[in-house]
PDB file of N, CA and C in Angstrom:
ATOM      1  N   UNK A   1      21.640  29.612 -62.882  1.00  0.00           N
ATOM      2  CA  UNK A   1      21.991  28.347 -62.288  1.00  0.00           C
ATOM      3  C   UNK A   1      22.120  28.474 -60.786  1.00  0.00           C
ATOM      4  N   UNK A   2      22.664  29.388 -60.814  1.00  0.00           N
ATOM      5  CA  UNK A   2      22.687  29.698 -58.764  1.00  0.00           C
ATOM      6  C   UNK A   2      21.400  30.112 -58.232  1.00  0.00           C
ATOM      7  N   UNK A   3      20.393  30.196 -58.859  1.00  0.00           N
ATOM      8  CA  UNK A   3      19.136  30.681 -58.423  1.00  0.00           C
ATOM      9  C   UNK A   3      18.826  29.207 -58.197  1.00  0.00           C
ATOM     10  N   UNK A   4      18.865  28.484 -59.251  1.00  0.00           N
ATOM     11  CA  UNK A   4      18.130  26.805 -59.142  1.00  0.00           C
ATOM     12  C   UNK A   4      18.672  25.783 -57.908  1.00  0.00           C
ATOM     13  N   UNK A   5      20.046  26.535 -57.491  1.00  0.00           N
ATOM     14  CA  UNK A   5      21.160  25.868 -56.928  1.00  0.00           C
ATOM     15  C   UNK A   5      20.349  26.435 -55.257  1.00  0.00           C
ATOM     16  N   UNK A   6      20.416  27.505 -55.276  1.00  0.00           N
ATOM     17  CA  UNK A   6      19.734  28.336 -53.828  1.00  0.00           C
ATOM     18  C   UNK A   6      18.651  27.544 -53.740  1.00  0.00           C
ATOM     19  N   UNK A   7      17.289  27.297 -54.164  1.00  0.00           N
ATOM     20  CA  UNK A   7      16.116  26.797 -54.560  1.00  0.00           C
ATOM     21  C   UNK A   7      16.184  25.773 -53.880  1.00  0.00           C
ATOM     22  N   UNK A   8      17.117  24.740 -54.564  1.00  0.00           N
ATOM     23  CA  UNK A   8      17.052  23.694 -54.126  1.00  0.00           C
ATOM     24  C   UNK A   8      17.539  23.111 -52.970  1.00  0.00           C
ATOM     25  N   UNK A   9      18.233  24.145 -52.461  1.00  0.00           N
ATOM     26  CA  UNK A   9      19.016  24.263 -50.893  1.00  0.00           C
ATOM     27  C   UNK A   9      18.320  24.370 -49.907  1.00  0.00           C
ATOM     28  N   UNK A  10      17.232  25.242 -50.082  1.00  0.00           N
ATOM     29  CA  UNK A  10      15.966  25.834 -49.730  1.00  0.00           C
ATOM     30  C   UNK A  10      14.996  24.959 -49.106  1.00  0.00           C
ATOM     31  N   UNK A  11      14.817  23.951 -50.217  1.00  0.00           N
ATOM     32  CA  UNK A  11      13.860  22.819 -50.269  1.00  0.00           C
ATOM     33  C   UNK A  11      15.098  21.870 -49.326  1.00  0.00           C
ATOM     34  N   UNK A  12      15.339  21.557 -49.712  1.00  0.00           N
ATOM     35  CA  UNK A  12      16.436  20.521 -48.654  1.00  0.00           C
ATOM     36  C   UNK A  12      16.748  20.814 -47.346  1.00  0.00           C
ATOM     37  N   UNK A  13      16.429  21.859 -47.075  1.00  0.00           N
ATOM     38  CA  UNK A  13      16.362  22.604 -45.665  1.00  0.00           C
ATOM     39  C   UNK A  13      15.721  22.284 -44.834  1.00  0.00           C
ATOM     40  N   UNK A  14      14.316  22.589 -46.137  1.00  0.00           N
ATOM     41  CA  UNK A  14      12.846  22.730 -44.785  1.00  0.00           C
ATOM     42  C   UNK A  14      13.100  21.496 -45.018  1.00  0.00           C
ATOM     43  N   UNK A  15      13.180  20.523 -45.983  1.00  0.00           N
ATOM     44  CA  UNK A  15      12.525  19.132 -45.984  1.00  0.00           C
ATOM     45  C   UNK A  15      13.977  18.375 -44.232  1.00  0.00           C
ATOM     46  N   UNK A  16      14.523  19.001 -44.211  1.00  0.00           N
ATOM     47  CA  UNK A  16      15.246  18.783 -43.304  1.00  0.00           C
ATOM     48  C   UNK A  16      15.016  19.015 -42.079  1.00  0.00           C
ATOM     49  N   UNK A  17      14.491  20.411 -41.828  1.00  0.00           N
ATOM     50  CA  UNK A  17      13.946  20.756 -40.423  1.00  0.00           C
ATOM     51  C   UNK A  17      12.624  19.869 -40.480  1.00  0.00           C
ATOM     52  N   UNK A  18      11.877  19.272 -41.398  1.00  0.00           N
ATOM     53  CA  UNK A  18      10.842  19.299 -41.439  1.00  0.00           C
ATOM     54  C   UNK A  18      10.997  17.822 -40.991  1.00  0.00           C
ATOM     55  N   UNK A  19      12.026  16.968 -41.046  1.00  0.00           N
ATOM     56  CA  UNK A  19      12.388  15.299 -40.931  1.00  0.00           C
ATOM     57  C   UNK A  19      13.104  15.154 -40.038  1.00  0.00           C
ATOM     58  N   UNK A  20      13.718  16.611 -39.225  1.00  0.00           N
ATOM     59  CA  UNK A  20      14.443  16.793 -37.448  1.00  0.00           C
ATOM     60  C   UNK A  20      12.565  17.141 -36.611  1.00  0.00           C
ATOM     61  N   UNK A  21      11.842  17.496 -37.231  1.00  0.00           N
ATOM     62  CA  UNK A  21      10.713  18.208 -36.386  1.00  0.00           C
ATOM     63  C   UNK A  21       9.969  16.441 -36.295  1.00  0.00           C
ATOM     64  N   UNK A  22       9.642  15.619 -36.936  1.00  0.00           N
ATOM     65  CA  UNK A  22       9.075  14.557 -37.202  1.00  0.00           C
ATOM     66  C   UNK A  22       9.669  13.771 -36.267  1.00  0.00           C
ATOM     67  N   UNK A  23      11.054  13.760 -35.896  1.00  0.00           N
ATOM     68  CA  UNK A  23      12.206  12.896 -35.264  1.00  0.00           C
ATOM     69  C   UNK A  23      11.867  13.106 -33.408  1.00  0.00           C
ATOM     70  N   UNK A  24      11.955  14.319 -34.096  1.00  0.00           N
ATOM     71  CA  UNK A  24      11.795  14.919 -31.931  1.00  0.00           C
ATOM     72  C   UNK A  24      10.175  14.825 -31.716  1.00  0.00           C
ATOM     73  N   UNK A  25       9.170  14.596 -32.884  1.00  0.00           N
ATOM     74  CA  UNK A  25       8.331  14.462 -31.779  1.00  0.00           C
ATOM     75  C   UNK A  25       7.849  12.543 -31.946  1.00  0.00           C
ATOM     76  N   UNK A  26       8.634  11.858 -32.678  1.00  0.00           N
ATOM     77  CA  UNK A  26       8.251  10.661 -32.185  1.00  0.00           C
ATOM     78  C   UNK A  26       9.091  10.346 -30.759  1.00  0.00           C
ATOM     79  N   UNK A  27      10.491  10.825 -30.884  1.00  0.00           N
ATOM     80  CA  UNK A  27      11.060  10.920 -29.343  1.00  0.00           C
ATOM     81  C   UNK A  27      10.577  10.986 -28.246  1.00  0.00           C
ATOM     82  N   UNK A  28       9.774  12.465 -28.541  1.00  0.00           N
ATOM     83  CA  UNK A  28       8.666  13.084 -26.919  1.00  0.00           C
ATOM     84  C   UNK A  28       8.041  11.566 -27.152  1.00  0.00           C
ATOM     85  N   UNK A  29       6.950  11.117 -27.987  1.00  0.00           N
ATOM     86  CA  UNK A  29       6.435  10.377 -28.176  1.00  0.00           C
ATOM     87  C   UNK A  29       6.917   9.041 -27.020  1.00  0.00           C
ATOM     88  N   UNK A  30       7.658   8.350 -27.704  1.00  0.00           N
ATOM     89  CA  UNK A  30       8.996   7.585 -26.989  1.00  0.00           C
ATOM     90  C   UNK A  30       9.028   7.745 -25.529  1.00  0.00           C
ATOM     91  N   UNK A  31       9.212   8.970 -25.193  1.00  0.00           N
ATOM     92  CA  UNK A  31      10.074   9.053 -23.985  1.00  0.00           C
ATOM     93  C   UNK A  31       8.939   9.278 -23.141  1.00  0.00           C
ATOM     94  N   UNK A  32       7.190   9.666 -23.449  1.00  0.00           N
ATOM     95  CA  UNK A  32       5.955   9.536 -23.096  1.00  0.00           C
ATOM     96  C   UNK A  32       5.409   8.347 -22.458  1.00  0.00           C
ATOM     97  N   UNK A  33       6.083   7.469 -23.303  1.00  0.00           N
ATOM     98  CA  UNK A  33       5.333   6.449 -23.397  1.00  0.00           C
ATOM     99  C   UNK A  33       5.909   5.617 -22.198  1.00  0.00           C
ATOM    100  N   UNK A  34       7.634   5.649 -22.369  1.00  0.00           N
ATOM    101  CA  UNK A  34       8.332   5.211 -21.452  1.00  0.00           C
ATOM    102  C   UNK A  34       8.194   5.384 -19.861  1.00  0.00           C
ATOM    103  N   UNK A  35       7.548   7.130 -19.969  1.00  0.00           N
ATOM    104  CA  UNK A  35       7.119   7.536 -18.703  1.00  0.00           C
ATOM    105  C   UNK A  35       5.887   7.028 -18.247  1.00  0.00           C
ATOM    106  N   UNK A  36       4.997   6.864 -18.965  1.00  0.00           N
ATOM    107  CA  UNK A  36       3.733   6.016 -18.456  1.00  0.00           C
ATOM    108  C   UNK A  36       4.148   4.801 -17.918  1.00  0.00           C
ATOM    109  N   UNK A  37       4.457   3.777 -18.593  1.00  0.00           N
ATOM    110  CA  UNK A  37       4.814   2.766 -18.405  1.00  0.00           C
ATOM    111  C   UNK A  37       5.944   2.407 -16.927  1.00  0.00           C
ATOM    112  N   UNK A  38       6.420   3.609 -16.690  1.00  0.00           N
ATOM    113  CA  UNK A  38       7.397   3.427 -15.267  1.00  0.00           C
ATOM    114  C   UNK A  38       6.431   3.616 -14.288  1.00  0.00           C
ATOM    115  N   UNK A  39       5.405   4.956 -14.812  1.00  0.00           N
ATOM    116  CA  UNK A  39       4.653   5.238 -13.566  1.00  0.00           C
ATOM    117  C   UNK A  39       3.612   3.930 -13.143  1.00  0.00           C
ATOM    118  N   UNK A  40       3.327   3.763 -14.536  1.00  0.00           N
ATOM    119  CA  UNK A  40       2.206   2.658 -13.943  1.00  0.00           C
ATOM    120  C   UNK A  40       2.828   1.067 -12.905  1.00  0.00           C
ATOM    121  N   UNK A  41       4.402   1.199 -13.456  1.00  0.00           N
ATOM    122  CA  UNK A  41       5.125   0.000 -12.624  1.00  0.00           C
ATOM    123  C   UNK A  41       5.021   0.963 -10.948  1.00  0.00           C
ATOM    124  N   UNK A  42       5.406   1.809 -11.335  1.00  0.00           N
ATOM    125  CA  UNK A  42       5.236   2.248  -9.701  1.00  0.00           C
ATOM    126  C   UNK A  42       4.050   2.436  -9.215  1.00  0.00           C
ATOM    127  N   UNK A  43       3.387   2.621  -9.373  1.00  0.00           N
ATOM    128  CA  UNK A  43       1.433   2.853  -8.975  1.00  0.00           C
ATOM    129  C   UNK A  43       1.404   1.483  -8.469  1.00  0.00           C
ATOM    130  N   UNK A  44       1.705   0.920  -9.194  1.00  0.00           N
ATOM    131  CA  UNK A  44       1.447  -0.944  -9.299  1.00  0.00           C
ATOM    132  C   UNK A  44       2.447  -1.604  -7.756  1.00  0.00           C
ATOM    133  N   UNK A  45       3.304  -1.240  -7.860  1.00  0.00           N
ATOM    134  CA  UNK A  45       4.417  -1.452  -6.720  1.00  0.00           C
ATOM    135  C   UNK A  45       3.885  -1.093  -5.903  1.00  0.00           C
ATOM    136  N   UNK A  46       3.524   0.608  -5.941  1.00  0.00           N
ATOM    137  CA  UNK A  46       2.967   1.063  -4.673  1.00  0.00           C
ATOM    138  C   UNK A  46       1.801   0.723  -4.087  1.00  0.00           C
ATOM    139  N   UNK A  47       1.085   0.306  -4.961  1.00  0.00           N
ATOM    140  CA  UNK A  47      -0.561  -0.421  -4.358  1.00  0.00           C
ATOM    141  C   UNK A  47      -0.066  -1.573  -3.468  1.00  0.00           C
ATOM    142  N   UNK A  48       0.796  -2.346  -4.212  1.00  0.00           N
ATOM    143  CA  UNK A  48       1.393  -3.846  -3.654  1.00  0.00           C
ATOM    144  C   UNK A  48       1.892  -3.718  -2.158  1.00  0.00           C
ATOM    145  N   UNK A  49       2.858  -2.587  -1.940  1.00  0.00           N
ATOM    146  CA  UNK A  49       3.214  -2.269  -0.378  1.00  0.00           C
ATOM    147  C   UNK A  49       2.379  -2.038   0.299  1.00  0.00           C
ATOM    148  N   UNK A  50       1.452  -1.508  -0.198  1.00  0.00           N
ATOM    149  CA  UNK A  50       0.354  -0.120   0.474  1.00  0.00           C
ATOM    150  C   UNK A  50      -0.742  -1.652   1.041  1.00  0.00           C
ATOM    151  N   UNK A  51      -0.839  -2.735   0.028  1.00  0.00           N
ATOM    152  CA  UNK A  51      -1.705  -3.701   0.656  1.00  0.00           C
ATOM    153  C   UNK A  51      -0.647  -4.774   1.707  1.00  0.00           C
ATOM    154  N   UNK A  52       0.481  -5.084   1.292  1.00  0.00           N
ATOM    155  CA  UNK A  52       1.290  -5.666   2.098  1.00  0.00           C
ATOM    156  C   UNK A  52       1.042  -4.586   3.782  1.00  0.00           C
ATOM    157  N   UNK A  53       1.581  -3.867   3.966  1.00  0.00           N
ATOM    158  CA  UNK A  53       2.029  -2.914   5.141  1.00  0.00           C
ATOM    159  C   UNK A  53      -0.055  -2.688   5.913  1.00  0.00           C
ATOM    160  N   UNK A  54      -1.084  -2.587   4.862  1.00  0.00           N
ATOM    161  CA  UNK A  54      -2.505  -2.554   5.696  1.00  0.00           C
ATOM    162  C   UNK A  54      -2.788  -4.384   6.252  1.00  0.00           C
ATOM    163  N   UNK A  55      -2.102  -5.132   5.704  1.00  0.00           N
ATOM    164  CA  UNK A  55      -2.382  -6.876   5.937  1.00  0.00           C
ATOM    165  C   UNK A  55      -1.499  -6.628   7.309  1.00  0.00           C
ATOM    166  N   UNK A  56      -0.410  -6.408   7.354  1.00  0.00           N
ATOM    167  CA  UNK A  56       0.400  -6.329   8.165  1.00  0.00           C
ATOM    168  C   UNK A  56       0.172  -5.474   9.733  1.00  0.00           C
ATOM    169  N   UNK A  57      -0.751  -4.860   9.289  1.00  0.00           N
ATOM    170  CA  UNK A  57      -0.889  -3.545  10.570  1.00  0.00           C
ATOM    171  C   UNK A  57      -2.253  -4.561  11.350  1.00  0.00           C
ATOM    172  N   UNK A  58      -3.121  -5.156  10.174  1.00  0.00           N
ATOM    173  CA  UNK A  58      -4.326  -5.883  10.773  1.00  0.00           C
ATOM    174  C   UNK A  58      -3.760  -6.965  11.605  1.00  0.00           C
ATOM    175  N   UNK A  59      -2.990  -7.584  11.119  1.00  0.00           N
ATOM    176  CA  UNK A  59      -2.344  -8.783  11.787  1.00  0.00           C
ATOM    177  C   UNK A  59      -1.730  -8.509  12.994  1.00  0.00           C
ATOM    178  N   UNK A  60      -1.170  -6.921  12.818  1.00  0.00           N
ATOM    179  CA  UNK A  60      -0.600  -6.663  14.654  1.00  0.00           C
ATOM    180  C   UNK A  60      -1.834  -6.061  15.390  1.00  0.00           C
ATOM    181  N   UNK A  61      -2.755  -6.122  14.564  1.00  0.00           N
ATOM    182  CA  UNK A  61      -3.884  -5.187  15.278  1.00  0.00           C
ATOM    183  C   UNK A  61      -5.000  -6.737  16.351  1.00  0.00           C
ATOM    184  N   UNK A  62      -4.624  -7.639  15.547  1.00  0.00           N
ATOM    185  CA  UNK A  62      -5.717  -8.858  15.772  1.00  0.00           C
ATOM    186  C   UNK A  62      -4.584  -9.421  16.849  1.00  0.00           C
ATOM    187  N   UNK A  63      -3.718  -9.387  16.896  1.00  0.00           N
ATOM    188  CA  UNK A  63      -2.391  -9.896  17.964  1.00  0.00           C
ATOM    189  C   UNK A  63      -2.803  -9.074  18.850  1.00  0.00           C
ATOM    190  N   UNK A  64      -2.163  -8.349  18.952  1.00  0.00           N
ATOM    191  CA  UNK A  64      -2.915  -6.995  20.350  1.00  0.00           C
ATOM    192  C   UNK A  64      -4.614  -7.221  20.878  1.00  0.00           C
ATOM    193  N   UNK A  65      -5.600  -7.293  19.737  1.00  0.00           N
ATOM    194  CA  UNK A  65      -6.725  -7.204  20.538  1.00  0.00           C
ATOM    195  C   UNK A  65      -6.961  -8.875  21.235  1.00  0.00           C
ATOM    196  N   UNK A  66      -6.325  -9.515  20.577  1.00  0.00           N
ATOM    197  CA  UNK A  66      -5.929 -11.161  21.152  1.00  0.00           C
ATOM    198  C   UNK A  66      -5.476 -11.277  22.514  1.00  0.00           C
ATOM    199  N   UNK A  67      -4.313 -10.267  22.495  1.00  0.00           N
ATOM    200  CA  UNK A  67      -3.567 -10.037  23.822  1.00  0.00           C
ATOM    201  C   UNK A  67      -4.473  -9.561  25.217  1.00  0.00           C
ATOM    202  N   UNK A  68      -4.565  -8.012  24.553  1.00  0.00           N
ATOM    203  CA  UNK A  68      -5.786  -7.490  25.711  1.00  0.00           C
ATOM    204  C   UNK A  68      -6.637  -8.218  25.884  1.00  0.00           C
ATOM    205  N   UNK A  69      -7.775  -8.811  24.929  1.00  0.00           N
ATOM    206  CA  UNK A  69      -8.507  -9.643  25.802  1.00  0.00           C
ATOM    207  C   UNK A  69      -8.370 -10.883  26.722  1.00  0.00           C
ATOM    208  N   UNK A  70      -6.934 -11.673  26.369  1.00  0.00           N
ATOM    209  CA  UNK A  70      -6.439 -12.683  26.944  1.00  0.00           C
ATOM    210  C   UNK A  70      -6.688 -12.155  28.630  1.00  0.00           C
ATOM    211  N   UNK A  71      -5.811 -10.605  28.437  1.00  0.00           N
ATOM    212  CA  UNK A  71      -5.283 -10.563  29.933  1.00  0.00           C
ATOM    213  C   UNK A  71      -7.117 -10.153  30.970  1.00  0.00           C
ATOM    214  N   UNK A  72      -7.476  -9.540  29.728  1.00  0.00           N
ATOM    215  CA  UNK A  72      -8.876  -9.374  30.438  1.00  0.00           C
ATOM    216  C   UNK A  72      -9.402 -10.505  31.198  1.00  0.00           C
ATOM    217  N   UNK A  73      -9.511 -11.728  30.153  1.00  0.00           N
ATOM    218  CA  UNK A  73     -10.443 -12.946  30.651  1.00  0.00           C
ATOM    219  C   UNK A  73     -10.074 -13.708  31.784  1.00  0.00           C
ATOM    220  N   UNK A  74      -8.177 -13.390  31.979  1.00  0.00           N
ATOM    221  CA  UNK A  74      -7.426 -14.287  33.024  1.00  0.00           C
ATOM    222  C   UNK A  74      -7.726 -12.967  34.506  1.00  0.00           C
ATOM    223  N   UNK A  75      -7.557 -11.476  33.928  1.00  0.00           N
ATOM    224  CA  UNK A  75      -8.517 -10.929  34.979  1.00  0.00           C
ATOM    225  C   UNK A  75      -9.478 -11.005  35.615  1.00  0.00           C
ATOM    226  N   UNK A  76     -10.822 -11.292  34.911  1.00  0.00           N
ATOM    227  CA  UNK A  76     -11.968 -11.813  35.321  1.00  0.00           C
ATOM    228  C   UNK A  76     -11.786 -13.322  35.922  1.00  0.00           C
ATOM    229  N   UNK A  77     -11.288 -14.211  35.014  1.00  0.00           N
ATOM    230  CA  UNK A  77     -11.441 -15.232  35.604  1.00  0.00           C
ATOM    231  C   UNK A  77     -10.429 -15.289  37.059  1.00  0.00           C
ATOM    232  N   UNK A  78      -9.581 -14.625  36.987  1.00  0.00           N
ATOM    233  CA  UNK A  78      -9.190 -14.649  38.781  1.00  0.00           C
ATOM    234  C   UNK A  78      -9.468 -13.841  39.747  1.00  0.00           C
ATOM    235  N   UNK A  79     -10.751 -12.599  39.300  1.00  0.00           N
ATOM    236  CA  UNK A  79     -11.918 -12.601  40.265  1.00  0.00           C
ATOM    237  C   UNK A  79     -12.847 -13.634  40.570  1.00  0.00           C
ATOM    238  N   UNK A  80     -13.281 -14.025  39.648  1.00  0.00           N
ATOM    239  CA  UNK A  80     -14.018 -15.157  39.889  1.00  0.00           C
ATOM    240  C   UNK A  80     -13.639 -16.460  40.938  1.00  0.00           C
ATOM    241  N   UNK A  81     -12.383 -16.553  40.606  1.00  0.00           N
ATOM    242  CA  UNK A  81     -11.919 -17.546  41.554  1.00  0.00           C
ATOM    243  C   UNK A  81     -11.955 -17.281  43.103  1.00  0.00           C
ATOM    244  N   UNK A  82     -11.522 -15.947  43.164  1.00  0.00           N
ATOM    245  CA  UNK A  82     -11.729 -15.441  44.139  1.00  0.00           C
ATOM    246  C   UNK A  82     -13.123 -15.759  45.127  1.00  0.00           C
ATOM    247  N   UNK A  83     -13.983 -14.812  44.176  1.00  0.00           N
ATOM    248  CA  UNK A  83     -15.478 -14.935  44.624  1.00  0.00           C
ATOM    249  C   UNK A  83     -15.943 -16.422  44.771  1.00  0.00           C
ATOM    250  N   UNK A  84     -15.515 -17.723  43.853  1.00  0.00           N
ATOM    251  CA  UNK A  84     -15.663 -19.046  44.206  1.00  0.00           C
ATOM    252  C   UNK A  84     -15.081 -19.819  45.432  1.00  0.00           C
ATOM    253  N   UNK A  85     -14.248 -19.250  45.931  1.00  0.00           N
ATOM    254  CA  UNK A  85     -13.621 -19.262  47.062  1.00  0.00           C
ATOM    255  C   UNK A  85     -14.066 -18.923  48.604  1.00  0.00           C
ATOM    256  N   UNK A  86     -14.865 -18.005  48.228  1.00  0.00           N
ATOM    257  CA  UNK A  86     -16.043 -17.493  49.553  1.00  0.00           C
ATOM    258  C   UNK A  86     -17.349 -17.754  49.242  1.00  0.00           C
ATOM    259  N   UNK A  87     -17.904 -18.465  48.581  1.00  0.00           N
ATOM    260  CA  UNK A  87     -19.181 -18.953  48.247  1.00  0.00           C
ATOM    261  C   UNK A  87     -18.926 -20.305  48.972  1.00  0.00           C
ATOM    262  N   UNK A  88     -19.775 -20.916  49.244  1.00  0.00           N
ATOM    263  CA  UNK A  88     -19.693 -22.389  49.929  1.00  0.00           C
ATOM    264  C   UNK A  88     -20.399 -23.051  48.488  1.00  0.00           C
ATOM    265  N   UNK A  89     -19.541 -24.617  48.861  1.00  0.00           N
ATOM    266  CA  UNK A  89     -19.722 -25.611  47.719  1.00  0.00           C
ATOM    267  C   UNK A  89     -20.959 -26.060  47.799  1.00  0.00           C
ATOM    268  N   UNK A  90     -21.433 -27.081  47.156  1.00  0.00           N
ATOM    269  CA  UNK A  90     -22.866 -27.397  47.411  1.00  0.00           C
ATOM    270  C   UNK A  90     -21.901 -28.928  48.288  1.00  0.00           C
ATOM    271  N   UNK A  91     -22.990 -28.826  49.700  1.00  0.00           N
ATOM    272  CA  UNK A  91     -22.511 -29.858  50.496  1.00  0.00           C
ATOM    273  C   UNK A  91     -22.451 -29.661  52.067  1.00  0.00           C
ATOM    274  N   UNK A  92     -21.377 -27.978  51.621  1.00  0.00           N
ATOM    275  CA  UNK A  92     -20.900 -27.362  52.459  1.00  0.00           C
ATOM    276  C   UNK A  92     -21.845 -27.111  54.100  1.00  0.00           C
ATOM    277  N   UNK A  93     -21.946 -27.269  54.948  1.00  0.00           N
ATOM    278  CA  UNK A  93     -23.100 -26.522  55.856  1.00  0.00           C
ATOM    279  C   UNK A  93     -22.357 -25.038  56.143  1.00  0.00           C
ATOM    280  N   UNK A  94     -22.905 -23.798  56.124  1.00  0.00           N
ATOM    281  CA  UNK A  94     -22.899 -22.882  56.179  1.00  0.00           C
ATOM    282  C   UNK A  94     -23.245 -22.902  57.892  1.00  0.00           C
ATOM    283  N   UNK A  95     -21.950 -22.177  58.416  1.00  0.00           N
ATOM    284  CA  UNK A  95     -22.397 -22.010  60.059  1.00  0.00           C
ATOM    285  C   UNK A  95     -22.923 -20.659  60.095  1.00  0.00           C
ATOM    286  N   UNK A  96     -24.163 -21.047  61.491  1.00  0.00           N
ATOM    287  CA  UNK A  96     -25.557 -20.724  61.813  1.00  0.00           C
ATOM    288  C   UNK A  96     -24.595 -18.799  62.573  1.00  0.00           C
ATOM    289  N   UNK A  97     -23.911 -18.922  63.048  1.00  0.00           N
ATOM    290  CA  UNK A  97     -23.326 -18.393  64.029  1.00  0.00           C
ATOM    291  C   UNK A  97     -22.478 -17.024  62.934  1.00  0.00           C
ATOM    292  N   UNK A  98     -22.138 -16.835  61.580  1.00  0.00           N
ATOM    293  CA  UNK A  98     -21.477 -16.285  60.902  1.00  0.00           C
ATOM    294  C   UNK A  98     -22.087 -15.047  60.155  1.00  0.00           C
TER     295      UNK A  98
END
């Protein structure tokens, strides 16, 4: 009877380790899955900044080249004024003597 009694202890064991081994790997499983699913929220987040912060850099980039050329054109154009200034108008007589 203690042989049948051991036996069956035996069997209840493995069938035990064997229903803790089943447990931990739907867990890993679980806790796999959970990890994908965070990373992909962060991949996802991070693309979202990563396009926010390149929109953002263009927009100071198109401000600036806006700027510089502003100051360029008000450069040129107040050479120009200049040079319109010593040109004679149409009208003007240009003295013979100069």
């Amino acid at each position: 009877m203690r042989a049948w009694n051991d036996g069956t202890r035996c069997l209840w064991r493995t069938y035990q380790v064997s229903r803790t081994k089943e447990k931990l790997y739907e867990y890993q499983e679980e806790l796999e899955r959970q990890h994908r699913e965070e990373e992909d929220r962060l991949m996802a987040q991070f693309h979202q900044e990563r396009l926010e912060e390149a929109e953002s850099m263009q927009k100071e980039f198109d401000s600036e080249w806006e700027q510089q050329l502003k100051a360029l054109t008000d450069q040129f154009d107040g050479g120009q004024k200049k040079k319109d200034k010593t040109v004679c108008k149409p009208g003007v007589k240009i003295p013979q003597d100069a």
